[in-house]
C-alpha atoms as a PDB file:
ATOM      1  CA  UNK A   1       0.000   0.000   0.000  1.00  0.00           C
ATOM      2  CA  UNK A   2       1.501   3.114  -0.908  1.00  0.00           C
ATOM      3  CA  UNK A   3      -0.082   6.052   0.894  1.00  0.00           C
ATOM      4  CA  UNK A   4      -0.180   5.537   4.650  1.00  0.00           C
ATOM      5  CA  UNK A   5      -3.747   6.873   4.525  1.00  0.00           C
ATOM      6  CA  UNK A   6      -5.645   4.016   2.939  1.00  0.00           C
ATOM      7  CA  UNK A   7      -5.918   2.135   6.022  1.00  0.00           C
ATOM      8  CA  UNK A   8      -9.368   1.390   7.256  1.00  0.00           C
ATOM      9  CA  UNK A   9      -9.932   1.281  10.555  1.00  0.00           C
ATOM     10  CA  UNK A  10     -12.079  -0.308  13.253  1.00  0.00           C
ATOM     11  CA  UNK A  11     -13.160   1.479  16.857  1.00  0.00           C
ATOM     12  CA  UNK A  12     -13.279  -0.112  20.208  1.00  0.00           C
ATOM     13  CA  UNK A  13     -16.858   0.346  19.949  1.00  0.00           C
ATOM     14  CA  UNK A  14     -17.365  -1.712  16.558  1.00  0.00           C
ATOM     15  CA  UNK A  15     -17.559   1.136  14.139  1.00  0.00           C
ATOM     16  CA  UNK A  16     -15.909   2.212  11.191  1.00  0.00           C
ATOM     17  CA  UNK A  17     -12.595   4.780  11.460  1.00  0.00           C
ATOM     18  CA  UNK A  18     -10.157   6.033   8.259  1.00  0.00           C
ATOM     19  CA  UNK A  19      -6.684   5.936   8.670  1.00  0.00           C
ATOM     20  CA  UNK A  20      -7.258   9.423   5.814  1.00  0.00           C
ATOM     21  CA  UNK A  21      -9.233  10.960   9.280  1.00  0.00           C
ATOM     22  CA  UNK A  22      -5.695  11.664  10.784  1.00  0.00           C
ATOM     23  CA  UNK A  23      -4.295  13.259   7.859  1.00  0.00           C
ATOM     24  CA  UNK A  24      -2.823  16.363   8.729  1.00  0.00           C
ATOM     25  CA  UNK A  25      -2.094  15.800  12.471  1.00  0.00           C
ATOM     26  CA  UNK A  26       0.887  14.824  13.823  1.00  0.00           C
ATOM     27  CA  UNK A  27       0.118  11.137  15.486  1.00  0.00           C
ATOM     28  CA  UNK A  28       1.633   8.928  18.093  1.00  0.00           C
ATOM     29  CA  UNK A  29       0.299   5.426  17.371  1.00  0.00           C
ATOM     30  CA  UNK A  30       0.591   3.072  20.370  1.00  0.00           C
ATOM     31  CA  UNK A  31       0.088  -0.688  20.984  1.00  0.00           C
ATOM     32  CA  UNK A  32      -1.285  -0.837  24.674  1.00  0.00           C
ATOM     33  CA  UNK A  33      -2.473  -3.705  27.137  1.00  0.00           C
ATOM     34  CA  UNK A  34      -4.157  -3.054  30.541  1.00  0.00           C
ATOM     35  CA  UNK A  35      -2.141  -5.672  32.496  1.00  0.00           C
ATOM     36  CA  UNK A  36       1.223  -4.652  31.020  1.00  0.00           C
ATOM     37  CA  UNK A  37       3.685  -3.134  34.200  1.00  0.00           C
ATOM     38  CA  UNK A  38       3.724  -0.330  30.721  1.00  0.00           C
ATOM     39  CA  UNK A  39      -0.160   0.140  31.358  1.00  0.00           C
ATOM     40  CA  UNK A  40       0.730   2.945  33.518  1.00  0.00           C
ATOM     41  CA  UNK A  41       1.286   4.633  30.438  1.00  0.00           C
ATOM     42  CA  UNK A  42      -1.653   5.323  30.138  1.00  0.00           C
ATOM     43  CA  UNK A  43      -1.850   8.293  32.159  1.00  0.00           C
ATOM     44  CA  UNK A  44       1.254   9.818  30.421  1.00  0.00           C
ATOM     45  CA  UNK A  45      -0.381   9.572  27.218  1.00  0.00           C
ATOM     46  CA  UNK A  46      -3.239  11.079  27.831  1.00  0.00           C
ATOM     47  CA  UNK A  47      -1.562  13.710  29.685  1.00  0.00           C
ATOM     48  CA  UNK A  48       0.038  14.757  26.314  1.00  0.00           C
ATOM     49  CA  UNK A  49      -2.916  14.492  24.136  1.00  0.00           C
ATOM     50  CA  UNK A  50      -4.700  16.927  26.034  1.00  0.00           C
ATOM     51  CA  UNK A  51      -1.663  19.316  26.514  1.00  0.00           C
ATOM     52  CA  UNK A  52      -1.029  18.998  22.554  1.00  0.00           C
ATOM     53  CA  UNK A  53      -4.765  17.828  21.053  1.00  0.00           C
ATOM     54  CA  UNK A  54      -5.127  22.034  19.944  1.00  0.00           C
ATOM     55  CA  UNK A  55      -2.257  21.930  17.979  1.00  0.00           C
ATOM     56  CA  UNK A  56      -3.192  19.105  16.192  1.00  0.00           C
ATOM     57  CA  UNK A  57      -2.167  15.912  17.499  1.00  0.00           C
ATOM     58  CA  UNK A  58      -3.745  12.831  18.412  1.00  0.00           C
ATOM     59  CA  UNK A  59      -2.657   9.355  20.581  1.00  0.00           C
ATOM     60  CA  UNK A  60      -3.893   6.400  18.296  1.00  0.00           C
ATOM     61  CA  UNK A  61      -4.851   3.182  20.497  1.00  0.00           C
ATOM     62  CA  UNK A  62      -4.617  -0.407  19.789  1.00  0.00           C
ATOM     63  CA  UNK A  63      -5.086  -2.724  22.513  1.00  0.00           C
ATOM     64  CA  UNK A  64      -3.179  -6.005  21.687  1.00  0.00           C
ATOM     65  CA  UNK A  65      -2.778  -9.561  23.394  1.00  0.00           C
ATOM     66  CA  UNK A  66       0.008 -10.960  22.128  1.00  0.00           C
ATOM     67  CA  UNK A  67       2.304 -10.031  24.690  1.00  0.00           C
ATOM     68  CA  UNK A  68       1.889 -12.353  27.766  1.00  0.00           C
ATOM     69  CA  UNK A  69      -1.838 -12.298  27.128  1.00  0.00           C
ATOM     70  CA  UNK A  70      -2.099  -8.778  28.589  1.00  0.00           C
ATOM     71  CA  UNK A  71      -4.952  -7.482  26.765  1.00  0.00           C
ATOM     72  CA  UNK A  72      -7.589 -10.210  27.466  1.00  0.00           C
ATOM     73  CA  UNK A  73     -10.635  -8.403  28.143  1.00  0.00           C
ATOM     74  CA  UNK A  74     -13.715  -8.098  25.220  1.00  0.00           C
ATOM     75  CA  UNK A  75     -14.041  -4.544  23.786  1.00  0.00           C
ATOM     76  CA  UNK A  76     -16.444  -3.257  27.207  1.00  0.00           C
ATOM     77  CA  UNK A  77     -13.990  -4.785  29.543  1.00  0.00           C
ATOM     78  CA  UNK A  78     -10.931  -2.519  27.690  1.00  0.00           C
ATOM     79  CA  UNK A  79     -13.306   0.687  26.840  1.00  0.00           C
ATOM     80  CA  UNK A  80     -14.626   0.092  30.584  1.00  0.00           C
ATOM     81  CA  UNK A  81     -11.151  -0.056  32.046  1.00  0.00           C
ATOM     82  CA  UNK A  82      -9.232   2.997  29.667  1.00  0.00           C
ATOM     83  CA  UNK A  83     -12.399   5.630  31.178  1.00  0.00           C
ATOM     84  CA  UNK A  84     -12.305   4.515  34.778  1.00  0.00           C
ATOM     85  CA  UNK A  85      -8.589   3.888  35.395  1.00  0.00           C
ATOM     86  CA  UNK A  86      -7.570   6.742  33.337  1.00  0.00           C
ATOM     87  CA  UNK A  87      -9.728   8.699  31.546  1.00  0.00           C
ATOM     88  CA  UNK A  88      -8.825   7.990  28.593  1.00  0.00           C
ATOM     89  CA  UNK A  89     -10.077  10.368  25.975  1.00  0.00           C
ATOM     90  CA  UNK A  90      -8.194   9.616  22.704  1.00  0.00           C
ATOM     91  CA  UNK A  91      -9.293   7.379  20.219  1.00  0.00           C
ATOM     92  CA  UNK A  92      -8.770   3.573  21.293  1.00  0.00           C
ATOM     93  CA  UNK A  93      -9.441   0.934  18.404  1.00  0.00           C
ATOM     94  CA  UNK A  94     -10.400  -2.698  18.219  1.00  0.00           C
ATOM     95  CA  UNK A  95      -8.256  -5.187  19.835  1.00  0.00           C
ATOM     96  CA  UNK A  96      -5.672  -5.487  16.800  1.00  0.00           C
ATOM     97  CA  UNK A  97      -2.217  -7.524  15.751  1.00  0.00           C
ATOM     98  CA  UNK A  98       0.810  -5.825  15.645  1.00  0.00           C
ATOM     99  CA  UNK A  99       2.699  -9.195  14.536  1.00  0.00           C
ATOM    100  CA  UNK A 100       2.519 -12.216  12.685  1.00  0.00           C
ATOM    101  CA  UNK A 101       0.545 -13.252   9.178  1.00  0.00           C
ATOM    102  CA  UNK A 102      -2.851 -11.091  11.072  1.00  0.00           C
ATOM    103  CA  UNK A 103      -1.026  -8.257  11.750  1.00  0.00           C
ATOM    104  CA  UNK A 104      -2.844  -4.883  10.729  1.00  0.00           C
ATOM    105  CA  UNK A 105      -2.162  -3.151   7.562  1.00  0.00           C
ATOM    106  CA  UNK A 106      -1.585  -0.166   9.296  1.00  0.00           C
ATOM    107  CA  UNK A 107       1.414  -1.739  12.157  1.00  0.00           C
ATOM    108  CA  UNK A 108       2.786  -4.001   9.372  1.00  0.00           C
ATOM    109  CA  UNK A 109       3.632  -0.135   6.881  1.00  0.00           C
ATOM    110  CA  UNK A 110       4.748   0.996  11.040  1.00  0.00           C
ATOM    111  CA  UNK A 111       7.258  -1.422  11.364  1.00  0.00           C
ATOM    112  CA  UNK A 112       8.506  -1.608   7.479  1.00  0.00           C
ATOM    113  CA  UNK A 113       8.452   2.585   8.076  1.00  0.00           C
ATOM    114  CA  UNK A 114      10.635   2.539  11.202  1.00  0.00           C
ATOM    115  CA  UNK A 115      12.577  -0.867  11.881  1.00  0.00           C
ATOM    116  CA  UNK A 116      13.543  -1.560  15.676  1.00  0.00           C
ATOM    117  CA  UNK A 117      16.834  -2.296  17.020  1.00  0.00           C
ATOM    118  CA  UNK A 118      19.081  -3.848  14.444  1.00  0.00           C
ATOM    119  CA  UNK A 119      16.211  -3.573  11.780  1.00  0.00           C
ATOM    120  CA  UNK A 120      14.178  -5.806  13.089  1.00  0.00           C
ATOM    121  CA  UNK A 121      10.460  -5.318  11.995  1.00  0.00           C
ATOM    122  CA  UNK A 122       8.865  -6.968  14.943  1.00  0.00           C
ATOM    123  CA  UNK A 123       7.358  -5.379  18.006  1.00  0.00           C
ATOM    124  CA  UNK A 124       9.044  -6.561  21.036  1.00  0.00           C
ATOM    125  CA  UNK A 125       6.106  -5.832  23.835  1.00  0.00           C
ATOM    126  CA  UNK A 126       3.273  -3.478  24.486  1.00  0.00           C
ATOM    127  CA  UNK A 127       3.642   0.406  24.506  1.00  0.00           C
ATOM    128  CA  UNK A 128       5.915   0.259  21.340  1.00  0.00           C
ATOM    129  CA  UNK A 129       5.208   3.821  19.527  1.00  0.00           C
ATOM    130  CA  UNK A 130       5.662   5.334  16.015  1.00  0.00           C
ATOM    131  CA  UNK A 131       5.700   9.085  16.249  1.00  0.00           C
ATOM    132  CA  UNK A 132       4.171  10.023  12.217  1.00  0.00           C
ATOM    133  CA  UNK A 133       4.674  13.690  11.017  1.00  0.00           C
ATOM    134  CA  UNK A 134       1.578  15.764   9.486  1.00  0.00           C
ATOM    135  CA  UNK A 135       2.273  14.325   5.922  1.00  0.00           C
ATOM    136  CA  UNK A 136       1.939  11.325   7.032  1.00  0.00           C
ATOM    137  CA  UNK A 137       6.116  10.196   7.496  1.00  0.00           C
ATOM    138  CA  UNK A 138       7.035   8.074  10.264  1.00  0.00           C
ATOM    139  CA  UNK A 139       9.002  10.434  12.172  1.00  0.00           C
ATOM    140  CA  UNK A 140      10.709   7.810  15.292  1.00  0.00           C
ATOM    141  CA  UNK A 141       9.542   5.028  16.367  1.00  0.00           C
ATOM    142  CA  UNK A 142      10.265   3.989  20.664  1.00  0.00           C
ATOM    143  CA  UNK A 143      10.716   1.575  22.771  1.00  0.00           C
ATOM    144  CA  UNK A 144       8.197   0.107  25.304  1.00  0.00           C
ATOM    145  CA  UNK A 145      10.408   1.997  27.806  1.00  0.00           C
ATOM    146  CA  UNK A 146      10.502   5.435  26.178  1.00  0.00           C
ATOM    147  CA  UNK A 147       7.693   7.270  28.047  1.00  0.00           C
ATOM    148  CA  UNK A 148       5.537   9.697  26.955  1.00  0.00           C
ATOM    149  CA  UNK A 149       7.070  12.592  28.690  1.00  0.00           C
ATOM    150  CA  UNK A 150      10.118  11.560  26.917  1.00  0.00           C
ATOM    151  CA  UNK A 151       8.296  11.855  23.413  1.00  0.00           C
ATOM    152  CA  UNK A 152       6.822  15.130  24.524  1.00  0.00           C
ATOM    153  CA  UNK A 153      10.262  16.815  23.702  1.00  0.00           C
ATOM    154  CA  UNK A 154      10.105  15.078  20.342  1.00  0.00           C
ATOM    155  CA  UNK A 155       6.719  16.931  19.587  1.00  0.00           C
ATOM    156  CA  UNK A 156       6.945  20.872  19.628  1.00  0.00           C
ATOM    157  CA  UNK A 157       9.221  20.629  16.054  1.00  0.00           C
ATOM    158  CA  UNK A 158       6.417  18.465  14.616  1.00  0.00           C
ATOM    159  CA  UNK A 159       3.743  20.808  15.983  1.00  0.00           C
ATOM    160  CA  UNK A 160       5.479  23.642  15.586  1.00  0.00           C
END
């Protein structure tokens, strides 16, 4: 696939989402799990989409389980636990592969985009994220470990 936008989409909540509904933003795209010792996360994230959400940026969502079976919960359990445990206001999507023959459209272009550690393709663990610039170039992509106050200095030259 050859523009990054094409992807279709598909929200927590069973409906229908664009990849082409981003276009323009600057986007940090994030595989998450709510029994991850990453899930913390959460609150970091969301921290920076509302601090940067004006200027045009968005968090991106996808809960996976195919780390350690950390994302086992049906959509209501996940939607359910991103509200209460952290208010979670940026877009979450449907539980979604990041690896293997099922993996998404969308994560297999991440990981072609921006290779890990000795250009490896494959995403390690949960909380991997792929920083993508307003036309639609992946910008960085981080490790698990790299939190999101760390990727905060990454944004202002992206939203500037």
């Amino acid at each position: 696939m050859s523009d990054p936008y094409d992807f279709e989409l598909q929200r927590l909540d069973g409906s229908a989402d664009h990849f082409s509904h981003y276009r323009g933003k600057v986007l940090l795209v994030v595989n998450v799990a709510s029994r991850c010792g990453f899930t913390p996360q959460y609150a970091g994230l969301e921290a920076l989409y509302r601090q940067h959400a004006a200027q045009g940026f968005e968090v991106l969502a996808f809960p996976c389980n195919q780390f350690g079976g950390q994302e086992p919960g049906s959509a209501s359990d996940i939607g359910s636990f991103c509200q209460t445990q952290y208010d979670v206001t940026f877009p979450v999507f449907a539980k979604t592969e990041v690896n293997g023959a099922n993996a998404h459209p969308l994560w297999q272009h991440l990981k072609q985009a921006a290779p890990g550690l000795l250009g490896t393709e494959a995403i390690k663990w949960n909380f991997t994220k792929f920083l993508i610039g307003r036309d639609g170039t992946v910008v960085a992509r981080y490790a698990p470990t790299d939190t999101p106050e760390k990727i905060g200095h990454d944004l202002q030259p992206l939203l500037g």
